[in-house]
C-alpha atoms as a PDB file:
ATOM      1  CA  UNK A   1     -12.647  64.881 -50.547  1.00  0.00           C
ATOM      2  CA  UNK A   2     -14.936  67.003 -48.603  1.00  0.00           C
ATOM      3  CA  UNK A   3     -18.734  66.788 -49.742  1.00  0.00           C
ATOM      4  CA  UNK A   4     -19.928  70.389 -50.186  1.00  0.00           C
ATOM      5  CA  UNK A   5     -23.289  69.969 -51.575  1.00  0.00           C
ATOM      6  CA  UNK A   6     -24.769  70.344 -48.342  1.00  0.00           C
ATOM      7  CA  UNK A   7     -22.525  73.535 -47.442  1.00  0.00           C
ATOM      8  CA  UNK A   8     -24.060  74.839 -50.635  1.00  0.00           C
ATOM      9  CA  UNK A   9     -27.719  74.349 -49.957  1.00  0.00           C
ATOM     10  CA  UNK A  10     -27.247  75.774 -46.251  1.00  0.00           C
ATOM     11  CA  UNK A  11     -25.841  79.155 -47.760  1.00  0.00           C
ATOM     12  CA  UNK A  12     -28.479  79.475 -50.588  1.00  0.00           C
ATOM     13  CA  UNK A  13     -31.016  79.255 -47.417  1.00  0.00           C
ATOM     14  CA  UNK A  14     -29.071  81.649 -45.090  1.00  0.00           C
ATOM     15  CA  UNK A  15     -28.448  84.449 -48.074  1.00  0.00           C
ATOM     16  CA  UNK A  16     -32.348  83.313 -49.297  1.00  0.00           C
ATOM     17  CA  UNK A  17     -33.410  84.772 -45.716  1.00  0.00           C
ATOM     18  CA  UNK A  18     -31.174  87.048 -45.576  1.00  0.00           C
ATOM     19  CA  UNK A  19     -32.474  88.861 -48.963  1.00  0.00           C
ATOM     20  CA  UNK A  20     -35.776  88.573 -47.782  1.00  0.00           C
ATOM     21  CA  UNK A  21     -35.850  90.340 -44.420  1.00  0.00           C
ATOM     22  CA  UNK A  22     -33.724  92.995 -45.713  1.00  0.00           C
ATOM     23  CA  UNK A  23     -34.800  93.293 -48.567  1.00  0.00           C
ATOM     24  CA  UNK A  24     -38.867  93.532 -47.648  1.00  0.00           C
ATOM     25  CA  UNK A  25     -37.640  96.261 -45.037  1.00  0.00           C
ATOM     26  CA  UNK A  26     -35.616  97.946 -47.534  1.00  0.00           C
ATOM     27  CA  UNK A  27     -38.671  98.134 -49.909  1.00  0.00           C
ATOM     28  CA  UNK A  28     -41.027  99.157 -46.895  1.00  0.00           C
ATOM     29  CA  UNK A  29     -38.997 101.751 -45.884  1.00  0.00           C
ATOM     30  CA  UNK A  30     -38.138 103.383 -49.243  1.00  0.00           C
ATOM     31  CA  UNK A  31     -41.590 103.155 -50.531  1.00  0.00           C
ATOM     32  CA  UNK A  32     -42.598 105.013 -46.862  1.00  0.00           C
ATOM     33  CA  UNK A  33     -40.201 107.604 -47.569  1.00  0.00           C
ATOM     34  CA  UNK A  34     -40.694 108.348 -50.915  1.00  0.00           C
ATOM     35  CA  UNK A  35     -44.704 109.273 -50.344  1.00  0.00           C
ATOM     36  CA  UNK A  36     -43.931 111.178 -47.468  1.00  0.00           C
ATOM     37  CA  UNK A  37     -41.544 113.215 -49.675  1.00  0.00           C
ATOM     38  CA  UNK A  38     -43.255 113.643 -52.866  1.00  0.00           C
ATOM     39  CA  UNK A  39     -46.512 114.806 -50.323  1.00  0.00           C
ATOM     40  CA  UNK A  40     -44.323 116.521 -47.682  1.00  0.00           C
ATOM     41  CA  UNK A  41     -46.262 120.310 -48.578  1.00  0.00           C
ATOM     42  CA  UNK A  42     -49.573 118.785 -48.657  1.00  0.00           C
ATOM     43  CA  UNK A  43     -49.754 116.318 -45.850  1.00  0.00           C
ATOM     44  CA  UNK A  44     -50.225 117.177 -42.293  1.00  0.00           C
ATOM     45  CA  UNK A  45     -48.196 117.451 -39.168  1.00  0.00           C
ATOM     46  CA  UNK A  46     -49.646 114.439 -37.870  1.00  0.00           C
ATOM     47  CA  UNK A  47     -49.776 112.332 -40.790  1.00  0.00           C
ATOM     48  CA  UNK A  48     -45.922 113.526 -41.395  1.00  0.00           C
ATOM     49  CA  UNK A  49     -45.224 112.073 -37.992  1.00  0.00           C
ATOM     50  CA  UNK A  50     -47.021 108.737 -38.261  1.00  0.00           C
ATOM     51  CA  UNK A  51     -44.867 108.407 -42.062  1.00  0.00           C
ATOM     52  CA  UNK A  52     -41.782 108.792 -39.659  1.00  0.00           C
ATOM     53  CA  UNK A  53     -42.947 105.928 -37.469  1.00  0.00           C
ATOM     54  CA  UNK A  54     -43.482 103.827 -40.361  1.00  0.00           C
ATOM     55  CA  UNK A  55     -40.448 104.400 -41.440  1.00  0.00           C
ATOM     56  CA  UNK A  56     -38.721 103.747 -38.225  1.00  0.00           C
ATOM     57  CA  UNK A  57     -40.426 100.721 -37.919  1.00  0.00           C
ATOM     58  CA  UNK A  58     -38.594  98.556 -40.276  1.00  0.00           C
ATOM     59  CA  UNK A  59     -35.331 100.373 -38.984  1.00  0.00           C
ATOM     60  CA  UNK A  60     -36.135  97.983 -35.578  1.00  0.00           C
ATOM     61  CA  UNK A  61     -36.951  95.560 -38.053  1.00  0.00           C
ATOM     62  CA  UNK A  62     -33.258  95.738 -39.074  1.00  0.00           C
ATOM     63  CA  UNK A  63     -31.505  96.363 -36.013  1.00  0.00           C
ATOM     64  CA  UNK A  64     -33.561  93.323 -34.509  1.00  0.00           C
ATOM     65  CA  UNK A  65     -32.270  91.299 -37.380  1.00  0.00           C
ATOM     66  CA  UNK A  66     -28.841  92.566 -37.022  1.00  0.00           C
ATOM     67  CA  UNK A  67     -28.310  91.989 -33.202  1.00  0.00           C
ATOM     68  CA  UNK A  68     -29.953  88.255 -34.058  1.00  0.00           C
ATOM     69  CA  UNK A  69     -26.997  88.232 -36.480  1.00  0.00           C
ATOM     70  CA  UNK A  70     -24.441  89.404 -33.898  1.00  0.00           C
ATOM     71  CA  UNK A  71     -25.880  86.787 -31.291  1.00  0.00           C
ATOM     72  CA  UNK A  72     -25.419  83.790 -33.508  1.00  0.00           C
ATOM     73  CA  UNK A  73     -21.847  85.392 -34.239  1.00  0.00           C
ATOM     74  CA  UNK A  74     -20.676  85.725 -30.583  1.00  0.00           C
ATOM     75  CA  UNK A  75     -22.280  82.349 -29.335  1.00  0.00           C
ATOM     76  CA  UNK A  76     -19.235  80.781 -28.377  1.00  0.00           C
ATOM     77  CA  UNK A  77     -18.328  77.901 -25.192  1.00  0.00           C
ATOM     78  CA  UNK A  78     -15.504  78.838 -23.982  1.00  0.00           C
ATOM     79  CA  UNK A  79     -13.508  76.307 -21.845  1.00  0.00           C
ATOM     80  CA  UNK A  80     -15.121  72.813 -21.092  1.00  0.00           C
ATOM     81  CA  UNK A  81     -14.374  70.720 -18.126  1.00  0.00           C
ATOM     82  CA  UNK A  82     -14.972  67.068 -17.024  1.00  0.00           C
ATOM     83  CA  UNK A  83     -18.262  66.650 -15.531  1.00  0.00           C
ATOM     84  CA  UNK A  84     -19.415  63.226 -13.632  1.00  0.00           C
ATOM     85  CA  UNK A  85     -21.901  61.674 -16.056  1.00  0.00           C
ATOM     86  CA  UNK A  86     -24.552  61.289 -12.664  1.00  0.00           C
ATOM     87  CA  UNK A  87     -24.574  64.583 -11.612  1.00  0.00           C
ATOM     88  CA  UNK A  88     -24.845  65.763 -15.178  1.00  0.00           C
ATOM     89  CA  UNK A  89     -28.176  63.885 -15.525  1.00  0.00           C
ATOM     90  CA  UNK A  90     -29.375  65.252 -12.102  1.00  0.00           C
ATOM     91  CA  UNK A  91     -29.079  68.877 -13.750  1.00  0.00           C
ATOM     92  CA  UNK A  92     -30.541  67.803 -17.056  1.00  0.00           C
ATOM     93  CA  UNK A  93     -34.162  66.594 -15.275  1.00  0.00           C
ATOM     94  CA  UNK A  94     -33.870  69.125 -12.841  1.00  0.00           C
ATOM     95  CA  UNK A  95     -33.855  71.701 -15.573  1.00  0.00           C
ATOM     96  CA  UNK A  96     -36.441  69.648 -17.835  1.00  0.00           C
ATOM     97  CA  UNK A  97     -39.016  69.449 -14.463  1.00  0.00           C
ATOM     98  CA  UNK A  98     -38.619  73.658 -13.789  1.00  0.00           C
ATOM     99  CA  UNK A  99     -39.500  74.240 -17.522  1.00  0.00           C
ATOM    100  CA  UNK A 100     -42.592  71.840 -17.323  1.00  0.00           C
ATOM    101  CA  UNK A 101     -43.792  73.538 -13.787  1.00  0.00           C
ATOM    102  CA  UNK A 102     -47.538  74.085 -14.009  1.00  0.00           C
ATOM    103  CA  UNK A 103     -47.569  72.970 -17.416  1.00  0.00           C
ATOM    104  CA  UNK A 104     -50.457  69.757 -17.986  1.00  0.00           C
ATOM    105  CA  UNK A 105     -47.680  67.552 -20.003  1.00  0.00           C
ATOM    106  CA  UNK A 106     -46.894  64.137 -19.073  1.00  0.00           C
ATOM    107  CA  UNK A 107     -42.774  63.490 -18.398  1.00  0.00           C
ATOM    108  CA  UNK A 108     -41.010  60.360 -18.291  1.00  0.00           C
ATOM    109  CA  UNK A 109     -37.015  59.895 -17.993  1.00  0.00           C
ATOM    110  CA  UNK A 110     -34.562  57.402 -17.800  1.00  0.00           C
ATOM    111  CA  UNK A 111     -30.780  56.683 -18.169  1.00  0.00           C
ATOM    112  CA  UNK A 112     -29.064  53.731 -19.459  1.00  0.00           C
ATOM    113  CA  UNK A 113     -24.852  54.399 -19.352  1.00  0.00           C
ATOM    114  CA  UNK A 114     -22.423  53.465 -17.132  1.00  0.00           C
ATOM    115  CA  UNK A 115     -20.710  55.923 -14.963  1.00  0.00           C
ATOM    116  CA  UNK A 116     -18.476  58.094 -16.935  1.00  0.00           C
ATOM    117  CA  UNK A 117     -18.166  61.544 -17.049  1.00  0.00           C
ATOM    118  CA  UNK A 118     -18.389  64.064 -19.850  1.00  0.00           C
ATOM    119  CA  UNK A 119     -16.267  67.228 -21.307  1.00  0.00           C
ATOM    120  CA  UNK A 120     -18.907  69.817 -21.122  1.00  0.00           C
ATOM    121  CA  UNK A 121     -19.740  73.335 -20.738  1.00  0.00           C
ATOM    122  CA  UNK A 122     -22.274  73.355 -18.276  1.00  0.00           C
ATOM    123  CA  UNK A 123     -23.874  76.779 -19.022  1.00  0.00           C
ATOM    124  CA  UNK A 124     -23.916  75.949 -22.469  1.00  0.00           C
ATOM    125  CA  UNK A 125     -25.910  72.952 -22.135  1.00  0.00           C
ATOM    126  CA  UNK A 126     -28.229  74.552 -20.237  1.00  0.00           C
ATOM    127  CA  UNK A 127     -28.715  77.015 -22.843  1.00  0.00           C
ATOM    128  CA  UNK A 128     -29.104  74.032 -25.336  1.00  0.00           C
ATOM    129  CA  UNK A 129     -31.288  71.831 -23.377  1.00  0.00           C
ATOM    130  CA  UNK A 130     -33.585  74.841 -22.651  1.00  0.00           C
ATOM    131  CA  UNK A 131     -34.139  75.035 -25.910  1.00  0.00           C
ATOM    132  CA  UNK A 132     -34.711  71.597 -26.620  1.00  0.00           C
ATOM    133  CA  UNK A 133     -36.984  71.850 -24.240  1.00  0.00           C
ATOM    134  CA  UNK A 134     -38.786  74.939 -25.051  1.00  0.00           C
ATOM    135  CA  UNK A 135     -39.313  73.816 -28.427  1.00  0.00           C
ATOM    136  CA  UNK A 136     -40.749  70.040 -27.393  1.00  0.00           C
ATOM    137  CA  UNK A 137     -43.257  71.899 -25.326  1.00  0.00           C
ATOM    138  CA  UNK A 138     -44.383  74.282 -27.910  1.00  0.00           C
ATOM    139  CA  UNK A 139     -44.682  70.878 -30.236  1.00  0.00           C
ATOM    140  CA  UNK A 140     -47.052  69.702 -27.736  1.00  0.00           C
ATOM    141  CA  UNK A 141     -49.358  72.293 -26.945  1.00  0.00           C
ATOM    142  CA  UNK A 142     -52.325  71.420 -28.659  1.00  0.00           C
ATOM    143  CA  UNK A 143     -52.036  67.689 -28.746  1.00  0.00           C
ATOM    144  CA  UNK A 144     -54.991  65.909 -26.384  1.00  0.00           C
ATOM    145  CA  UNK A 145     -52.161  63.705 -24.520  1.00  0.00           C
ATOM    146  CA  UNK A 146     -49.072  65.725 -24.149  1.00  0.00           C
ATOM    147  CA  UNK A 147     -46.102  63.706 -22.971  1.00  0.00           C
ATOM    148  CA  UNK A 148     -41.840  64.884 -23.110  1.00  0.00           C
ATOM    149  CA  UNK A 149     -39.316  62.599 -22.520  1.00  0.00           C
ATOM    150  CA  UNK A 150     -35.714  63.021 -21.353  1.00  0.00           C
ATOM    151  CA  UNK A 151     -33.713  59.911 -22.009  1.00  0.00           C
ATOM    152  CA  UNK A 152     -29.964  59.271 -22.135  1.00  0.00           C
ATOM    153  CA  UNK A 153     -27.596  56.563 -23.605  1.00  0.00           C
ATOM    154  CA  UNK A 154     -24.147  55.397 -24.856  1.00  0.00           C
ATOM    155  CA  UNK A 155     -23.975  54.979 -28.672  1.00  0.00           C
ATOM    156  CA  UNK A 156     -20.680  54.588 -30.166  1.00  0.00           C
ATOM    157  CA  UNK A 157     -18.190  55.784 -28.059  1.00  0.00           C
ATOM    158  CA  UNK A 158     -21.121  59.465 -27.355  1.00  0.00           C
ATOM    159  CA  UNK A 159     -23.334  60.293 -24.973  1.00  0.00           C
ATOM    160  CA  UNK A 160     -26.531  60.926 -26.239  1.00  0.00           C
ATOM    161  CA  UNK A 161     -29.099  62.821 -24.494  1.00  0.00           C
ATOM    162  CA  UNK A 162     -32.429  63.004 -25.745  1.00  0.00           C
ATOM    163  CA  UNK A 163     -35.394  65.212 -25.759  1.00  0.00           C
ATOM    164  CA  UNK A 164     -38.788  63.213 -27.255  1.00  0.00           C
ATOM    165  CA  UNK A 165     -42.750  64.905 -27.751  1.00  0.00           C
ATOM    166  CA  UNK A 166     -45.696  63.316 -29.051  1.00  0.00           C
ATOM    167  CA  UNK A 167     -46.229  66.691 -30.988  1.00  0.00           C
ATOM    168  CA  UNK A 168     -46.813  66.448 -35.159  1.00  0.00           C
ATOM    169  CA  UNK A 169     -43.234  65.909 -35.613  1.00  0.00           C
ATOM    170  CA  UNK A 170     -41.205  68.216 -38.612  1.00  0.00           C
ATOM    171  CA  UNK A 171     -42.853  68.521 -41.983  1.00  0.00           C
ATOM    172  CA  UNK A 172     -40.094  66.813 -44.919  1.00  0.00           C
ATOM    173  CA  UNK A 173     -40.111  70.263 -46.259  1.00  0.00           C
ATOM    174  CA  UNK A 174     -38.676  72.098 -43.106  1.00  0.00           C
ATOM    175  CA  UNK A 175     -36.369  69.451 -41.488  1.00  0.00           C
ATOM    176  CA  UNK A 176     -33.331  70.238 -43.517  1.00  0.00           C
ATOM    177  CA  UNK A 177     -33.327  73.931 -43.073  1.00  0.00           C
ATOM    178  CA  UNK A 178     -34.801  74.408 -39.509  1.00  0.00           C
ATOM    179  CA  UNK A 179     -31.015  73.987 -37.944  1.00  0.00           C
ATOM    180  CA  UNK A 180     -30.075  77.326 -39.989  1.00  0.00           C
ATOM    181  CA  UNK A 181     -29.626  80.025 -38.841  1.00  0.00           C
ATOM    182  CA  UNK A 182     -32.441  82.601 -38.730  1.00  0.00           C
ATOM    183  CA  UNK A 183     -35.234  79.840 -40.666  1.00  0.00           C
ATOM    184  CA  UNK A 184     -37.798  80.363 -38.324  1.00  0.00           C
ATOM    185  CA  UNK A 185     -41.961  79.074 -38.805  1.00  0.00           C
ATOM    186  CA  UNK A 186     -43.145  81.020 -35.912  1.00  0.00           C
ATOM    187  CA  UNK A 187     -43.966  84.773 -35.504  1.00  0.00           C
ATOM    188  CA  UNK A 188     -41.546  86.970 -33.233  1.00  0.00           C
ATOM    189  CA  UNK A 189     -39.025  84.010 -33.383  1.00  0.00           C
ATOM    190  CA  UNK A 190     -35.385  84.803 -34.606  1.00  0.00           C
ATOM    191  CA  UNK A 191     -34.578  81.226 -35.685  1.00  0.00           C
ATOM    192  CA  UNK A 192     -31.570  81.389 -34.003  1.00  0.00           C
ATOM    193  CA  UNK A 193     -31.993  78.398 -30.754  1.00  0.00           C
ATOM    194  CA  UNK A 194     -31.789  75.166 -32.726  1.00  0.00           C
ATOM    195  CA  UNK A 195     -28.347  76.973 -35.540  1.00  0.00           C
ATOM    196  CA  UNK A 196     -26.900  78.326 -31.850  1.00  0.00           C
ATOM    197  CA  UNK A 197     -27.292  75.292 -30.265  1.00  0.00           C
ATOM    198  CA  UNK A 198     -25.611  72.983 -33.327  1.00  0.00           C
ATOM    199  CA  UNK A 199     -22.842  75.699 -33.046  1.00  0.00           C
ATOM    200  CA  UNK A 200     -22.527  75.192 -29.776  1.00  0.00           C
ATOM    201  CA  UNK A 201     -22.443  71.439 -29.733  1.00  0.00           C
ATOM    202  CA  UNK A 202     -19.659  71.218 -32.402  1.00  0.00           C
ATOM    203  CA  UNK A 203     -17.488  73.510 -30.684  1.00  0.00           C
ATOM    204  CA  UNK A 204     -17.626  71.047 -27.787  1.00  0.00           C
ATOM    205  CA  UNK A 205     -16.708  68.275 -30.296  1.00  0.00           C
ATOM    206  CA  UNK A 206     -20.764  67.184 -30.263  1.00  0.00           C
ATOM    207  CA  UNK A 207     -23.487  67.144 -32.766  1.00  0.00           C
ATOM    208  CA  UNK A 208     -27.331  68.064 -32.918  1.00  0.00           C
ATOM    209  CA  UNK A 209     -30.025  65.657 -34.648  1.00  0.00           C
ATOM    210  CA  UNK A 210     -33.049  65.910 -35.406  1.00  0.00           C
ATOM    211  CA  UNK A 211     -35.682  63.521 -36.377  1.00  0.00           C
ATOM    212  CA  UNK A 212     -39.364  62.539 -36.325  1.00  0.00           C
ATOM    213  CA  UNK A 213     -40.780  59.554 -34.375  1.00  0.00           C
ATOM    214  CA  UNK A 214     -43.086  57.316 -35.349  1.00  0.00           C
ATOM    215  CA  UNK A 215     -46.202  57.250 -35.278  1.00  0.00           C
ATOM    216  CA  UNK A 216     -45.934  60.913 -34.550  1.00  0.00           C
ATOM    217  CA  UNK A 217     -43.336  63.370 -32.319  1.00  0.00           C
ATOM    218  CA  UNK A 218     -39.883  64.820 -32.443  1.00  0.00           C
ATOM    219  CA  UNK A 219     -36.464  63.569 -31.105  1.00  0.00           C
ATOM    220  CA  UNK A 220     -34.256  65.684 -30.980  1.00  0.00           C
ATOM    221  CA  UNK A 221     -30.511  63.998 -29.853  1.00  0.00           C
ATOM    222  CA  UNK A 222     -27.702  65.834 -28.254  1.00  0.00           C
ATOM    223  CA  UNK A 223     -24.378  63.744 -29.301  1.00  0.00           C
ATOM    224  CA  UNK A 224     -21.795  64.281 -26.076  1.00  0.00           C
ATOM    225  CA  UNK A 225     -18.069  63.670 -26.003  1.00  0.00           C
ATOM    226  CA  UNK A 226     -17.272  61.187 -23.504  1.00  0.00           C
ATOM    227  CA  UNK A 227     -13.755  62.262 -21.307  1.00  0.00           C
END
């Protein structure tokens, strides 16, 4: 029997967001409207035109929202293909080095596997792993010490690549909704990079995890199918 209580909750929080960006929008822009109309003869040409812009303004509001919601929709892999487990890991600190460039963090890595190669889309990982990364360094950026740290190892029968920070870690009140799509904490943010990248994952027979470290700090795992 499949357990849907968690399917449940994850709609409620999707269609909870979803009501209220549209909806605020929808409230915004028909309260706009409906002043400039009922004052249309008595208002000005240029107070008529700065209604309009009001008004227009939570149209982008809604187009923004909607091409988030076509993103998440079209983020697909595509085909996979065997990738040597070394080489892999080159790429990985490679990448994780060119995001920290000129930043003041602290980065450690290491590997513990034995050589094996993995069934991977490389492009998509990178996508992933950016974000991982991204987010780790935006965890970081007030702490006095700022450290990231890249590790990989085997764990039954997976991969697992991992992305650490000795930021504040994820409140308890967050951590089971900030994998859905669009739940977002930050201004300007769709809150679509940690839902694509779970999508992503799965469709490459992985999984995303995320948990906080103690004392303090995020790890957030990428779960690998090993070929």
């Amino acid at each position: 029997m499949i357990d849907t209580t968690h399917l449940i909750e994850d709609l409620e929080q999707i269609f909870s967001t979803l009501r209220h960006e549209f909806g605020n929008t929808v409230n915004t822009l028909n309260m706009t409207l409906d002043v400039l109309i009922s004052n249309y003869g008595a208002f000005s040409d240029s107070t008529k035109l700065e209604f309009l812009h009001r008004a227009l303004e939570q149209v982008g509001r809604q187009h923004r929202f909607l091409d988030a919601m076509r993103s998440y929709a079209h983020a697909e892999v595509g085909q996979t293909q065997e990738i040597p487990l070394i080489s892999f890991w080159k790429e990985c600190v490679g990448l994780a080095m060119a995001r920290l460039a000129g930043k003041q963090i602290g980065f450690k890595q290491h590997i513990q596997v034995e050589p094996y190669s993995i069934q991977i889309n490389p492009s998509a990982i990178h996508r992933i792993l950016s974000h991982l990364l991204d987010n780790a360094v935006d965890a970081v950026a007030e702490i006095e010490s700022p450290e990231i740290e890249l590790a990989a190892f085997m764990h039954s029968g997976s991969l697992v690549v991992q992305v650490r920070d000795n930021g504040p870690g994820i409140s308890a009140e967050i951590q089971s909704k900030v994998v859905l799509p669009f739940f977002t904490t930050r201004e300007g943010h769709s809150g679509l990079g940690l839902s694509i990248s779970r999508k992503m994952l799965c469709q490459m027979e992985g999984r995303l995890e995320l948990i906080n470290r103690l004392p303090s700090g995020t790890e957030a795992s990428m779960w690998l199918k090993i070929s």
